[in-house]
PDB file of N, CA and C in Angstrom:
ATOM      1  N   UNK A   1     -19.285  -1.167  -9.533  1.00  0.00           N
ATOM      2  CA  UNK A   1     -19.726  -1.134  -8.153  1.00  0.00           C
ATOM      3  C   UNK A   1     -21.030  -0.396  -7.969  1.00  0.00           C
ATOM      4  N   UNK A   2     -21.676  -0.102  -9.134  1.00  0.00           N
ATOM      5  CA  UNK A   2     -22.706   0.933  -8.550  1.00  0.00           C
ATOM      6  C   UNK A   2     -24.202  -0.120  -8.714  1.00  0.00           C
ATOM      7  N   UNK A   3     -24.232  -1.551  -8.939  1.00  0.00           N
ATOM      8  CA  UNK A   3     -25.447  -2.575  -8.705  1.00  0.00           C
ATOM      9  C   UNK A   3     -25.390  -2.424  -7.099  1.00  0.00           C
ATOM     10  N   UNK A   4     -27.007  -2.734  -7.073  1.00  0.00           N
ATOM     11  CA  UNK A   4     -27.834  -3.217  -5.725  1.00  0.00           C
ATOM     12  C   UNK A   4     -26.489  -3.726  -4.753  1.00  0.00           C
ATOM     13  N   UNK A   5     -26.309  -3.956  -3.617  1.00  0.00           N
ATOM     14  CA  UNK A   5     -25.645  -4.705  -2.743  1.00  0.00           C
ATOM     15  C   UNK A   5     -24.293  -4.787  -3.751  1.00  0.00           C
ATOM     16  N   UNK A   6     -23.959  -3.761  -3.954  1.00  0.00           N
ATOM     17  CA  UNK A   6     -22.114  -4.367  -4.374  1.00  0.00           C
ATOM     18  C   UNK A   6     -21.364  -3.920  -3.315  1.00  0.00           C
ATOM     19  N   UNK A   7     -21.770  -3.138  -2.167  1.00  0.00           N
ATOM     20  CA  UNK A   7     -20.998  -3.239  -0.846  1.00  0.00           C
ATOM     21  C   UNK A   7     -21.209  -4.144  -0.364  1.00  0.00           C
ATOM     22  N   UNK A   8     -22.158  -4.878  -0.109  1.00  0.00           N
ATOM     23  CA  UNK A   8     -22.054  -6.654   0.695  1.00  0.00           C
ATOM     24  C   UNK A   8     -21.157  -7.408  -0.174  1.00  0.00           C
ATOM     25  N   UNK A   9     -21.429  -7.003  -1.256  1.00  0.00           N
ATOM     26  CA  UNK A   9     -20.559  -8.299  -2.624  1.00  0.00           C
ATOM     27  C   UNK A   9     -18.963  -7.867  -2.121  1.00  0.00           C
ATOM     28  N   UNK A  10     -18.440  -6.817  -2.432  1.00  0.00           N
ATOM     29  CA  UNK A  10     -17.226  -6.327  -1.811  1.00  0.00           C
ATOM     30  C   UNK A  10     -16.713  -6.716  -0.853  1.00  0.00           C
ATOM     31  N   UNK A  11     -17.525  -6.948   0.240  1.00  0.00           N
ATOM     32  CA  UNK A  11     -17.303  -7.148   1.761  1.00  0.00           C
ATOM     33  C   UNK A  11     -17.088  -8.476   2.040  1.00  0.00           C
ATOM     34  N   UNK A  12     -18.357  -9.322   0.847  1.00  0.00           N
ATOM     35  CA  UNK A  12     -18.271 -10.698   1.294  1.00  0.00           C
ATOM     36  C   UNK A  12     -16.967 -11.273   0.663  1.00  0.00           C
ATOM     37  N   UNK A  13     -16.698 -10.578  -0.426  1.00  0.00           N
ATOM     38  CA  UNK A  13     -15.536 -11.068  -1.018  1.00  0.00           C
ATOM     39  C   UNK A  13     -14.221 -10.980  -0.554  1.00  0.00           C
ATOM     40  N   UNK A  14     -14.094  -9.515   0.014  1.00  0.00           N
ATOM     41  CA  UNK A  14     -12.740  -9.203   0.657  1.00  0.00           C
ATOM     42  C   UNK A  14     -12.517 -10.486   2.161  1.00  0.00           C
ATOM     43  N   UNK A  15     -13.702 -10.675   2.821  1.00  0.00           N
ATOM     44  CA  UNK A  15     -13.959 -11.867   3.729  1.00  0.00           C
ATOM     45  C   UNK A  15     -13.469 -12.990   2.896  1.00  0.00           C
ATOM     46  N   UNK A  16     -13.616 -13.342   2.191  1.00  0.00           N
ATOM     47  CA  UNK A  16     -13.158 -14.837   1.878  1.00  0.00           C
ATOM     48  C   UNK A  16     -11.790 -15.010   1.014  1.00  0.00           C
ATOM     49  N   UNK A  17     -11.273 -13.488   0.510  1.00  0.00           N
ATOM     50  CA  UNK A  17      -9.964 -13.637   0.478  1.00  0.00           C
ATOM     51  C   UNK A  17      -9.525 -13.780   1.560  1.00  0.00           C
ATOM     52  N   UNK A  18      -9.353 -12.888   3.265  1.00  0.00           N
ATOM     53  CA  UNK A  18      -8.944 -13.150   4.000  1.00  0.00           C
ATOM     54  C   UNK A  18      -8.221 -14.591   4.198  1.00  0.00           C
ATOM     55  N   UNK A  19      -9.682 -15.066   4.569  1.00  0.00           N
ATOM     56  CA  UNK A  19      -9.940 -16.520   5.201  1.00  0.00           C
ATOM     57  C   UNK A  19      -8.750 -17.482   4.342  1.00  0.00           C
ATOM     58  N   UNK A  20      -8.695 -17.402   3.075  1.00  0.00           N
ATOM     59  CA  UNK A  20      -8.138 -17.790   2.189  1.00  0.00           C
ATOM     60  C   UNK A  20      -6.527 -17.566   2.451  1.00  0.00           C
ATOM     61  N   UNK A  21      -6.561 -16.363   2.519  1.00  0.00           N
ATOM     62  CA  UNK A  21      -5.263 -16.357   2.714  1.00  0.00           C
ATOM     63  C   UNK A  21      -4.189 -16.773   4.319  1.00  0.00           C
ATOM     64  N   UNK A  22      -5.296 -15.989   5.163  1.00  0.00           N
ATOM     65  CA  UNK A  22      -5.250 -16.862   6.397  1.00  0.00           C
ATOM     66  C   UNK A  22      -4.843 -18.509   6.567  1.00  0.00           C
ATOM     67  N   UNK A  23      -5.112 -19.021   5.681  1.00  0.00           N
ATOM     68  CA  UNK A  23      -4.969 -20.562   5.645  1.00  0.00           C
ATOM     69  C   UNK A  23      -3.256 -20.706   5.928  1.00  0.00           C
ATOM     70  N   UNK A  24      -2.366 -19.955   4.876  1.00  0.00           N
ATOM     71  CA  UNK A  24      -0.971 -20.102   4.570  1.00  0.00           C
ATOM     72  C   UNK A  24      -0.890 -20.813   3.792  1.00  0.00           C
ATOM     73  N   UNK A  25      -1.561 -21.868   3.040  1.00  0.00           N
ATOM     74  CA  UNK A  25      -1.281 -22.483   2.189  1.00  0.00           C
ATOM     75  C   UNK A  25      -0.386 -21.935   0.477  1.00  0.00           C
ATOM     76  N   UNK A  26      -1.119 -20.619   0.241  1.00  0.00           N
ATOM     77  CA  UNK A  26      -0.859 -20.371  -0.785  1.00  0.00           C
ATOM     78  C   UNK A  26       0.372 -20.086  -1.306  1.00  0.00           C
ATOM     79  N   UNK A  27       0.456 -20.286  -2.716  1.00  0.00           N
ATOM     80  CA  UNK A  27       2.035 -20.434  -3.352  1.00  0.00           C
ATOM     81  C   UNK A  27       2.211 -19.108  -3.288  1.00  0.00           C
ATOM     82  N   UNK A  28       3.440 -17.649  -3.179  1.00  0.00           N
ATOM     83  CA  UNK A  28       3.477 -16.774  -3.286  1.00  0.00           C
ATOM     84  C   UNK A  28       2.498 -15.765  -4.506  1.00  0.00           C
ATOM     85  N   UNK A  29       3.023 -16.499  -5.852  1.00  0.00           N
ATOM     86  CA  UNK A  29       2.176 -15.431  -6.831  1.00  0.00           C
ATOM     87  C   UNK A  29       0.862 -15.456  -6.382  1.00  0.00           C
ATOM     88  N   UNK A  30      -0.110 -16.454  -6.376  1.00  0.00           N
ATOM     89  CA  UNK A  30      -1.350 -16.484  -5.854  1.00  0.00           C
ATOM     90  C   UNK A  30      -1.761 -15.357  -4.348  1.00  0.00           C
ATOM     91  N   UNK A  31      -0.618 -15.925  -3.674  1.00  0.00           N
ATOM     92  CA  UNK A  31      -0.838 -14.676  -2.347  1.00  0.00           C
ATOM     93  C   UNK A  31      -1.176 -13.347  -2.446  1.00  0.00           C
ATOM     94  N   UNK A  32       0.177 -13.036  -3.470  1.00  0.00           N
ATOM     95  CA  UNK A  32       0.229 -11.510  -4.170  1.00  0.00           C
ATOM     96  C   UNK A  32      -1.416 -11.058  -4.804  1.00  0.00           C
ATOM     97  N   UNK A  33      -1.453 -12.100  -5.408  1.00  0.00           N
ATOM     98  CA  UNK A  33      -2.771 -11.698  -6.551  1.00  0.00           C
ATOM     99  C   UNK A  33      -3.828 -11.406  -5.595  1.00  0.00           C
ATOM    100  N   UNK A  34      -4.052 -12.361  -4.889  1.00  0.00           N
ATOM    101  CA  UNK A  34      -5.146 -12.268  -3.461  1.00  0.00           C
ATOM    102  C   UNK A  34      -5.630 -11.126  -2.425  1.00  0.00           C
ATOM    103  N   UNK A  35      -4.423 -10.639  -2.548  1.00  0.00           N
ATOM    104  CA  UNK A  35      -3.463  -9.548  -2.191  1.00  0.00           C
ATOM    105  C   UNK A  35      -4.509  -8.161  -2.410  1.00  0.00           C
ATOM    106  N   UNK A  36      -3.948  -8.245  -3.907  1.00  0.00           N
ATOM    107  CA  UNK A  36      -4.137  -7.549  -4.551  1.00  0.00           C
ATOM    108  C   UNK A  36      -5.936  -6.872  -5.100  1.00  0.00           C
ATOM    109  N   UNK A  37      -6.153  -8.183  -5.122  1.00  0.00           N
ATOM    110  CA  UNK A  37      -7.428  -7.666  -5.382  1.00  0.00           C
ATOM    111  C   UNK A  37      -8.416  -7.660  -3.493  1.00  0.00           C
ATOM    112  N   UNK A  38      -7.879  -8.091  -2.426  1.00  0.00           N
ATOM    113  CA  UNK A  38      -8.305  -7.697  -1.311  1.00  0.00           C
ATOM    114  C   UNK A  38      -8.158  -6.097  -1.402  1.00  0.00           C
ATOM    115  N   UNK A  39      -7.244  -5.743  -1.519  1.00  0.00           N
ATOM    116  CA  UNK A  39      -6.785  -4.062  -1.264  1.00  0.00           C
ATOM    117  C   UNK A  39      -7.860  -3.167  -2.164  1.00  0.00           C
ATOM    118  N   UNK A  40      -7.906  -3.832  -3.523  1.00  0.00           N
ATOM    119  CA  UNK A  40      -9.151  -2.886  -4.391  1.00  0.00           C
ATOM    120  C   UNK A  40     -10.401  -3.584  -3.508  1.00  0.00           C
ATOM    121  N   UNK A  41     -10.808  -4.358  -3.197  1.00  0.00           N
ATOM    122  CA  UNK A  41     -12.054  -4.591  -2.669  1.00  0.00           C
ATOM    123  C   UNK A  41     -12.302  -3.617  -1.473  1.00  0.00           C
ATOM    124  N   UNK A  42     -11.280  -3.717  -0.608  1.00  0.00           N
ATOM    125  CA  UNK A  42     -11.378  -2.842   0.534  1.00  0.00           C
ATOM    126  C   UNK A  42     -11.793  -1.042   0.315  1.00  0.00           C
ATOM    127  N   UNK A  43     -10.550  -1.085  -1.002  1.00  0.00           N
ATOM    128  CA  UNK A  43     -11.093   0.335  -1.123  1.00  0.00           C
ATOM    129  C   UNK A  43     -12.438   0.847  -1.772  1.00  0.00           C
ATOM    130  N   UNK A  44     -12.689  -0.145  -2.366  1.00  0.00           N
ATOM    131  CA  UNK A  44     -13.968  -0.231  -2.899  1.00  0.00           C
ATOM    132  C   UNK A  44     -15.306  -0.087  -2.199  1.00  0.00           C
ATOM    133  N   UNK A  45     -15.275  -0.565  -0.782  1.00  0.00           N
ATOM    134  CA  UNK A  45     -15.990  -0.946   0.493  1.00  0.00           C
ATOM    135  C   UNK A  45     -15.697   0.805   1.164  1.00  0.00           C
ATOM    136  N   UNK A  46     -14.364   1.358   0.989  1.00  0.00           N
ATOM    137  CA  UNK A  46     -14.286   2.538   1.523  1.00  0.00           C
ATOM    138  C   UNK A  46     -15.250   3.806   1.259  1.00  0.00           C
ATOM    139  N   UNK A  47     -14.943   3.565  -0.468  1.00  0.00           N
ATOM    140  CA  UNK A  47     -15.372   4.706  -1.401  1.00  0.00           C
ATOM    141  C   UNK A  47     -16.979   4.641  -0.785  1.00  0.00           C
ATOM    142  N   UNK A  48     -17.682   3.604  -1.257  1.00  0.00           N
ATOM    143  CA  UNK A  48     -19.006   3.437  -0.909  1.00  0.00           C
ATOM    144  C   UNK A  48     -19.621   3.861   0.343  1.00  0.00           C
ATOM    145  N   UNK A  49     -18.506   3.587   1.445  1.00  0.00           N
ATOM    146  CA  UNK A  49     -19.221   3.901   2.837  1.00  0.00           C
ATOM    147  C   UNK A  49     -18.945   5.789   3.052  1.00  0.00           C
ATOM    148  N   UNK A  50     -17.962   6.268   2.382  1.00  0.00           N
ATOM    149  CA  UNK A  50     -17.233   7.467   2.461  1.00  0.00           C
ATOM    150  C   UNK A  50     -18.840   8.023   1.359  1.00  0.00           C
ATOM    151  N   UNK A  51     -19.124   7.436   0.053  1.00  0.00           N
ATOM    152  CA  UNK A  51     -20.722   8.206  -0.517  1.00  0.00           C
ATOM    153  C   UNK A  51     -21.559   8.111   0.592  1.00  0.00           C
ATOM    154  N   UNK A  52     -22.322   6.894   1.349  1.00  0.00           N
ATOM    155  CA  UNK A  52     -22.945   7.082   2.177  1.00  0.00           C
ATOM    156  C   UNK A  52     -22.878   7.410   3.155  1.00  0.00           C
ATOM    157  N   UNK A  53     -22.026   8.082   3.944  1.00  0.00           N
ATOM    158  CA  UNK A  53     -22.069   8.842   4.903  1.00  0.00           C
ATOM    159  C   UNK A  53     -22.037  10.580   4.516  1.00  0.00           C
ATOM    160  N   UNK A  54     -21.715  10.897   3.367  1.00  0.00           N
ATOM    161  CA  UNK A  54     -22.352  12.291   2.708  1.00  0.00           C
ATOM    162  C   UNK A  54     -23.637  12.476   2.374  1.00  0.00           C
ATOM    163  N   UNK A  55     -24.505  11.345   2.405  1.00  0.00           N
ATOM    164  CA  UNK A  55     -25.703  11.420   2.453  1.00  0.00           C
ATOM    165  C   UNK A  55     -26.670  11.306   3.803  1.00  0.00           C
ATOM    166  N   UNK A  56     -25.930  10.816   4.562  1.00  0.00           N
ATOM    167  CA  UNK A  56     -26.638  10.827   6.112  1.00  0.00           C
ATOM    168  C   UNK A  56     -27.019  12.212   6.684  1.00  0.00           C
ATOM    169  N   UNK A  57     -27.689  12.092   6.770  1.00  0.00           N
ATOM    170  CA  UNK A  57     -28.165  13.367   7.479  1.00  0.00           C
ATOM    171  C   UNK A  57     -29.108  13.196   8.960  1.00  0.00           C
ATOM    172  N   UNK A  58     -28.674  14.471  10.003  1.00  0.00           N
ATOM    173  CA  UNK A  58     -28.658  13.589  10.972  1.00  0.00           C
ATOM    174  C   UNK A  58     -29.815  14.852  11.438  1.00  0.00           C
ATOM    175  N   UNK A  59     -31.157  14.899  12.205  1.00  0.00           N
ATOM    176  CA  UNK A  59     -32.383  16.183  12.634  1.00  0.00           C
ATOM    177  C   UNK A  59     -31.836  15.917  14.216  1.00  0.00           C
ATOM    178  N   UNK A  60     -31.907  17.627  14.109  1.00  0.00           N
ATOM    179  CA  UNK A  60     -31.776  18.148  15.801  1.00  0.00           C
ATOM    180  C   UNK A  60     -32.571  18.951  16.041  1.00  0.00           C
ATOM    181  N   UNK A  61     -32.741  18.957  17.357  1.00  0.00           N
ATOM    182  CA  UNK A  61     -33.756  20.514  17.347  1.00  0.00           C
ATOM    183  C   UNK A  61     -33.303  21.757  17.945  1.00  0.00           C
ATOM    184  N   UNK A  62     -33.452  22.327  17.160  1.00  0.00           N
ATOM    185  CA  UNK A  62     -32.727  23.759  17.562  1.00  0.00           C
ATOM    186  C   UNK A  62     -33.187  24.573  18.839  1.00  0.00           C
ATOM    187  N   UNK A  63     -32.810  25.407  19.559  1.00  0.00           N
ATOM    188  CA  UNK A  63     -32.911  26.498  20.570  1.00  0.00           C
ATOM    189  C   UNK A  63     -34.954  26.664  20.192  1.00  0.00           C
ATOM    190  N   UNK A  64     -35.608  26.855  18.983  1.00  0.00           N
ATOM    191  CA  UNK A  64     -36.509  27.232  19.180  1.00  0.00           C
ATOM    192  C   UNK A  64     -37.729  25.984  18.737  1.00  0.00           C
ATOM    193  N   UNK A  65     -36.683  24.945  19.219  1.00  0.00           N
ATOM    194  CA  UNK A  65     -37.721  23.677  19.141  1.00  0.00           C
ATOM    195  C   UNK A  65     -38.259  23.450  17.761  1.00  0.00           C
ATOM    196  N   UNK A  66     -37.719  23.786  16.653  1.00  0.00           N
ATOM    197  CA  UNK A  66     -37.919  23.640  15.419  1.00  0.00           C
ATOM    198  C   UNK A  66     -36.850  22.535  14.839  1.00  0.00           C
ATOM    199  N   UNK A  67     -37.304  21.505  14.090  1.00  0.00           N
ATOM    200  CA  UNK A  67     -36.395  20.505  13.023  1.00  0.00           C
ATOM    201  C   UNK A  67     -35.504  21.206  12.559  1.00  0.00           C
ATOM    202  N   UNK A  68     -34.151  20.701  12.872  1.00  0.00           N
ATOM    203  CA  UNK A  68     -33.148  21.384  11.856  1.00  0.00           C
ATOM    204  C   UNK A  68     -32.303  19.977  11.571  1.00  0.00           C
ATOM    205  N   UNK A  69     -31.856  19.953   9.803  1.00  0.00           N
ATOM    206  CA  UNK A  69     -31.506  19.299   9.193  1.00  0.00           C
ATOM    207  C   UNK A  69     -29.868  19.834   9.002  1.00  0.00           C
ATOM    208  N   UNK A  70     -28.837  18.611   9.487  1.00  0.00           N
ATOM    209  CA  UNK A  70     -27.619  19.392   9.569  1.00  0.00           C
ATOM    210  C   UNK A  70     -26.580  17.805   8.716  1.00  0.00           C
ATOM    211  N   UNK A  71     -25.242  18.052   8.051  1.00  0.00           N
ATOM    212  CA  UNK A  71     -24.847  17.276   7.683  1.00  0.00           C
ATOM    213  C   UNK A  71     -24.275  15.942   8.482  1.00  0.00           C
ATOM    214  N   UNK A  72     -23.987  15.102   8.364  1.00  0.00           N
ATOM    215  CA  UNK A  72     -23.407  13.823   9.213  1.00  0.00           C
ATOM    216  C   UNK A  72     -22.230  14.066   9.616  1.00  0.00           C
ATOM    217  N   UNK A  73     -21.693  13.794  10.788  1.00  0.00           N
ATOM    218  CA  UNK A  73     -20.783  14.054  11.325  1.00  0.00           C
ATOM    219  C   UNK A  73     -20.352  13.577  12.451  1.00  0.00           C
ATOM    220  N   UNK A  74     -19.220  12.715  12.845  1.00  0.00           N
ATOM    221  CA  UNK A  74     -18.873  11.910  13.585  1.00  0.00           C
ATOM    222  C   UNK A  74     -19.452  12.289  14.822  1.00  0.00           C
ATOM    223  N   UNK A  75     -19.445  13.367  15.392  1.00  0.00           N
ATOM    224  CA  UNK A  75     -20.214  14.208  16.360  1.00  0.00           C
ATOM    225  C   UNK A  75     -21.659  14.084  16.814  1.00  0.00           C
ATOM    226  N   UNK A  76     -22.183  14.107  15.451  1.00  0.00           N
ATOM    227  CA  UNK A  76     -23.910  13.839  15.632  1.00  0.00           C
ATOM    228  C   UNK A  76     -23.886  12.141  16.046  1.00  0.00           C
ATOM    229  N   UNK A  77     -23.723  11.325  16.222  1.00  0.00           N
ATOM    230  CA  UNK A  77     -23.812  10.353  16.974  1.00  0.00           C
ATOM    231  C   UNK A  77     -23.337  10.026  18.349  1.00  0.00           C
ATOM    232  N   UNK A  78     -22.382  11.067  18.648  1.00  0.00           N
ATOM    233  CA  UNK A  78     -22.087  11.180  19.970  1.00  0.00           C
ATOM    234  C   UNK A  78     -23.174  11.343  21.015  1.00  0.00           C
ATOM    235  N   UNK A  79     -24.158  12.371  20.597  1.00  0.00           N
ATOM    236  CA  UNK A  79     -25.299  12.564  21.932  1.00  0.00           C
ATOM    237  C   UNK A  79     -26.201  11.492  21.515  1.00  0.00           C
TER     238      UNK A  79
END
């Protein structure tokens, strides 16, 4: 997972298991398997967004009107 765009690849993939499975067509083992590798894709899509949001960093300006650099935090997008 650590190539260019392997969170879109992840994403696009876990999308077309969906869809796939969505259909109902599938024989049980196949479902399972589908299944299965949706759930690692997803978490896969997790891990990645859970690294990049430890890297976000979000500038405020402090009381004396100076840049301050503070970590990401569900909060800093609130204002």
């Amino acid at each position: 997972m650590s190539e260019k765009g392997s969170f879109e690849n992840s994403l696009k993939r876990l999308e077309e298991i969906v869809n796939k499975m969505e259909q109902g067509d599938l024989p049980l083992e196949e479902a399972l398997a589908c299944f299965e590798e949706g759930v690692k894709a997803a978490a896969g899509c997790q891990k990645l967004l859970r690294e990049a949001e430890l890297k976000i960093e979000s500038l405020r300006l402090d009381n004396g009107g100076e840049l301050v650099k503070e970590p990401f935090t569900d909060s800093s997008v609130d204002g």
